[in-house]
C-alpha atoms as a PDB file:
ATOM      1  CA  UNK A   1       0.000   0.000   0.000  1.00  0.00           C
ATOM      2  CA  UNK A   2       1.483   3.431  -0.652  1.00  0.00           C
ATOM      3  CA  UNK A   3       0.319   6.875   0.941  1.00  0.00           C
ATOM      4  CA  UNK A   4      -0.189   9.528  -2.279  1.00  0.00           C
ATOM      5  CA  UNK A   5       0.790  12.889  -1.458  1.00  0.00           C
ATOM      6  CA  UNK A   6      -0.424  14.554  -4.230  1.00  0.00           C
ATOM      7  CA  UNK A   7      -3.843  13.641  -5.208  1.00  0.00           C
ATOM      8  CA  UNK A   8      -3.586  13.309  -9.700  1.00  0.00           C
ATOM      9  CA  UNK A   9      -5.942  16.013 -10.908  1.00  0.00           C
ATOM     10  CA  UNK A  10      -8.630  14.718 -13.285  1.00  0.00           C
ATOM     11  CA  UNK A  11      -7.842  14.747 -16.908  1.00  0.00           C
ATOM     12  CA  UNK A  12     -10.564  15.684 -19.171  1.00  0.00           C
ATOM     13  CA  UNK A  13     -10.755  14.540 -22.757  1.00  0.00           C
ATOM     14  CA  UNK A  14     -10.059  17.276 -25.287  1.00  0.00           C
ATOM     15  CA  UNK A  15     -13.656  17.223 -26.438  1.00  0.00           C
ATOM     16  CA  UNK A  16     -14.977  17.486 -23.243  1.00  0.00           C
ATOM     17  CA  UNK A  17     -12.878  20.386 -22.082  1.00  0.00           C
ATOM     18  CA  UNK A  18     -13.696  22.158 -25.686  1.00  0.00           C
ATOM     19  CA  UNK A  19     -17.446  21.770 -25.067  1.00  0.00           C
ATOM     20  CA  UNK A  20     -16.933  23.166 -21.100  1.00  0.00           C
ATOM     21  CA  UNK A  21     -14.898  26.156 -23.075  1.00  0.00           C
ATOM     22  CA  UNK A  22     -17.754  26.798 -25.448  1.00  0.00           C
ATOM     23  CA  UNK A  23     -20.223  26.338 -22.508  1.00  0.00           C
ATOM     24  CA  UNK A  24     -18.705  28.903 -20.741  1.00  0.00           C
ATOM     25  CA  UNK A  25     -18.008  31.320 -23.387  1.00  0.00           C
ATOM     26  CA  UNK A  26     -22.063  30.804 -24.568  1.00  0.00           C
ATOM     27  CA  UNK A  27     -22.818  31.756 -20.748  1.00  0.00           C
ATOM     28  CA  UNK A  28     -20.496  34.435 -20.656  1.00  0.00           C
ATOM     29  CA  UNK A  29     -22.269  36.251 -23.611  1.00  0.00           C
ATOM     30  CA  UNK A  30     -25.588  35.316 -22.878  1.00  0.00           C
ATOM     31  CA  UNK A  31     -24.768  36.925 -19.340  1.00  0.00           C
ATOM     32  CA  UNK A  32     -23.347  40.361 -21.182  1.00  0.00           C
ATOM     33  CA  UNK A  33     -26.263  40.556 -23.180  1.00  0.00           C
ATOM     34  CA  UNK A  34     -28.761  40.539 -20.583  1.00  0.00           C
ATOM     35  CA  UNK A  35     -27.041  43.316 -18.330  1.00  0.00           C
ATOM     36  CA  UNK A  36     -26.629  45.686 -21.687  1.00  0.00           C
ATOM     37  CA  UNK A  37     -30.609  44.987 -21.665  1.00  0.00           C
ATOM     38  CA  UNK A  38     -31.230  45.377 -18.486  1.00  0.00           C
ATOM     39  CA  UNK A  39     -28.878  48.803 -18.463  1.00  0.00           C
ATOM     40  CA  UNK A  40     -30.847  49.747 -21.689  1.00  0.00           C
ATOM     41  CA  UNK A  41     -34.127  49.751 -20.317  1.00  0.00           C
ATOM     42  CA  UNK A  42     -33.107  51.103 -17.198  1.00  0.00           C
ATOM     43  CA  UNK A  43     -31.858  54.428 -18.958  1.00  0.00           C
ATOM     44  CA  UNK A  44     -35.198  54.230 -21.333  1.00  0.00           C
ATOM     45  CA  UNK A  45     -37.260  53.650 -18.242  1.00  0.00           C
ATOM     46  CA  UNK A  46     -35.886  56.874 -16.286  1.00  0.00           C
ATOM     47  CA  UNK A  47     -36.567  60.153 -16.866  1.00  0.00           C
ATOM     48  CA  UNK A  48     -32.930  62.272 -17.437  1.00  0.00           C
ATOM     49  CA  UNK A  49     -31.714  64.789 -14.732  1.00  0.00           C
ATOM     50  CA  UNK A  50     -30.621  68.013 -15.098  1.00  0.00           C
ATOM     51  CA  UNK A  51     -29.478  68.261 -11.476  1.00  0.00           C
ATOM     52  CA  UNK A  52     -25.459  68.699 -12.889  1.00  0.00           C
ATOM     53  CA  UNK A  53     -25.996  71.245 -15.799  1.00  0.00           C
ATOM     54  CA  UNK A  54     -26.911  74.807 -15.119  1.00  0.00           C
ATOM     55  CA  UNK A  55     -27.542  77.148 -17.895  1.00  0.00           C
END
């Protein structure tokens, strides 16, 4: 019996780490475009102040 010291980290096929990459990167834009939405309609939704420009 030996004692490991190091525990061997998990190897992932290529394919599988490709489709976690592409995952990710689908998430990552999906997540982008709903806060450019969300900061769209919130500017849309508001009324604009004037409480910084005096004329």
């Amino acid at each position: 019996m030996t004692d490991k010291i190091e525990k061997p980290t998990k190897k992932y096929p290529k394919e599988t780490r490709e489709e976690r990459l592409s995952a990710a990167l689908r998430a990552n834009l999906r997540r982008r475009k709903a806060v450019k939405k969300k900061k769209k309609s919130v500017q849309t939704d508001s009324p604009p102040t004037s409480e910084n420009h005096e004329e």
